[in-house]
Protein backbone atom coordinates (compact mmCIF):
# COMPACT_ATOMS: atom_id res chain seq x y z
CA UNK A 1 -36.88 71.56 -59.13
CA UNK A 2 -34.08 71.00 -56.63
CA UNK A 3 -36.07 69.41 -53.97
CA UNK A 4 -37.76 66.78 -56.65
CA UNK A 5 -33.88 66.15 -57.70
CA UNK A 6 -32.78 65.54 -53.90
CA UNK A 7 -36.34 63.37 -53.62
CA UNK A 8 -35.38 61.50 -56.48
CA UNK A 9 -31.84 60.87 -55.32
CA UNK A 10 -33.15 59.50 -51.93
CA UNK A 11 -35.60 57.43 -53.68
CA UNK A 12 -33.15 55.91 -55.83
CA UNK A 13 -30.55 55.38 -52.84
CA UNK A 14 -32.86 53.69 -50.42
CA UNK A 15 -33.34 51.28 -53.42
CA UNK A 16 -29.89 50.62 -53.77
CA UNK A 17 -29.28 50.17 -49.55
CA UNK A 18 -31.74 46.89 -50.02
CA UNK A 19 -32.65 46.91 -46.28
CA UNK A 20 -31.65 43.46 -44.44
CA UNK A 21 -30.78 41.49 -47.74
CA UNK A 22 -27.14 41.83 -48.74
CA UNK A 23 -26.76 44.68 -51.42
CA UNK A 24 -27.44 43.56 -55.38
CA UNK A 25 -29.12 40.11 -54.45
CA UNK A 26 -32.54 39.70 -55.39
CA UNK A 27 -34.32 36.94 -53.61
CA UNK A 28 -32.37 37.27 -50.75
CA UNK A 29 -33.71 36.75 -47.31
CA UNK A 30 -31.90 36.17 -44.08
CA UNK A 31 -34.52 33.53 -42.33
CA UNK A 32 -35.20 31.33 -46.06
CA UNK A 33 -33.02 30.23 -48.64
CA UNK A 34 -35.04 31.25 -51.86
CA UNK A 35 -36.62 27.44 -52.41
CA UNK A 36 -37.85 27.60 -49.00
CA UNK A 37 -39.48 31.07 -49.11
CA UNK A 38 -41.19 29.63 -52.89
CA UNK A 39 -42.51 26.83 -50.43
CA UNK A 40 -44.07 28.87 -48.10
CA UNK A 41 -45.71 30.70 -50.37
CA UNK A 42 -46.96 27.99 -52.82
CA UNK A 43 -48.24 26.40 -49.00
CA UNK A 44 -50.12 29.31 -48.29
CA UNK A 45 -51.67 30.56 -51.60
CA UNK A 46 -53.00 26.68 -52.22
CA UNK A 47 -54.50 27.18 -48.38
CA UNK A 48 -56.00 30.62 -49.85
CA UNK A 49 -57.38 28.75 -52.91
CA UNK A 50 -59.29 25.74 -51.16
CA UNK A 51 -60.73 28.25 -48.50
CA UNK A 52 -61.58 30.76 -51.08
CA UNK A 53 -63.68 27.81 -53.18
CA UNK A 54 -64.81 26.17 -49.97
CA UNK A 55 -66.40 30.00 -49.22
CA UNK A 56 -67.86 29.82 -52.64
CA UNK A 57 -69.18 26.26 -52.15
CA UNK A 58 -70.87 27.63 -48.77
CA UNK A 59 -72.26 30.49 -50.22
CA UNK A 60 -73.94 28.48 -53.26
CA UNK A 61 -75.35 25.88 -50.84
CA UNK A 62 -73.34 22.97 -52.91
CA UNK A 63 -72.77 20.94 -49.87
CA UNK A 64 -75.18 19.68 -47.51
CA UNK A 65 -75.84 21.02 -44.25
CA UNK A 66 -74.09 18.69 -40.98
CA UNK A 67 -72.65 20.47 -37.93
CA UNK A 68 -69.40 18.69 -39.08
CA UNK A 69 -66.35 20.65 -40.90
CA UNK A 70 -64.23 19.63 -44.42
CA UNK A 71 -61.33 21.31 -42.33
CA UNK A 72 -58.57 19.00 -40.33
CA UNK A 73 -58.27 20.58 -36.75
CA UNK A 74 -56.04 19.92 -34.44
């Protein structure tokens, strides 16, 4: 019983510490200010999404076959 209380009490203090953000701000980050980091990840799950259906659209032969690809490379 003692050692789940101690285990608790570290669980519940390395909660509190918060790591590299400063202590009782959620959202926090030191590299993105919080509309920044809700760009980047808007960005990358609407990348995840048109990959995700372009798989689907591969995979259910709803395109025709050219050696050429949908995808802008650089």
């Amino acid at each position: 019983m003692r050692k789940l209380s101690i285990l608790g009490l570290f669980a519940i203090s390395s909660f509190a510490v918060g790591g590299c953000a400063r202590p009782f701000e959620i959202g926090w980050t030191p590299a993105y200010s919080l509309g920044e980091r809700g760009n980047l990840i808007a960005r990358n799950w609407d990348l995840e999404g048109k990959m995700t259906q372009d798989d689907i659209d591969s995979l259910l032969m709803l395109r025709p076959l050219t050696g050429l690809t949908t995808w802008k490379l650089r």
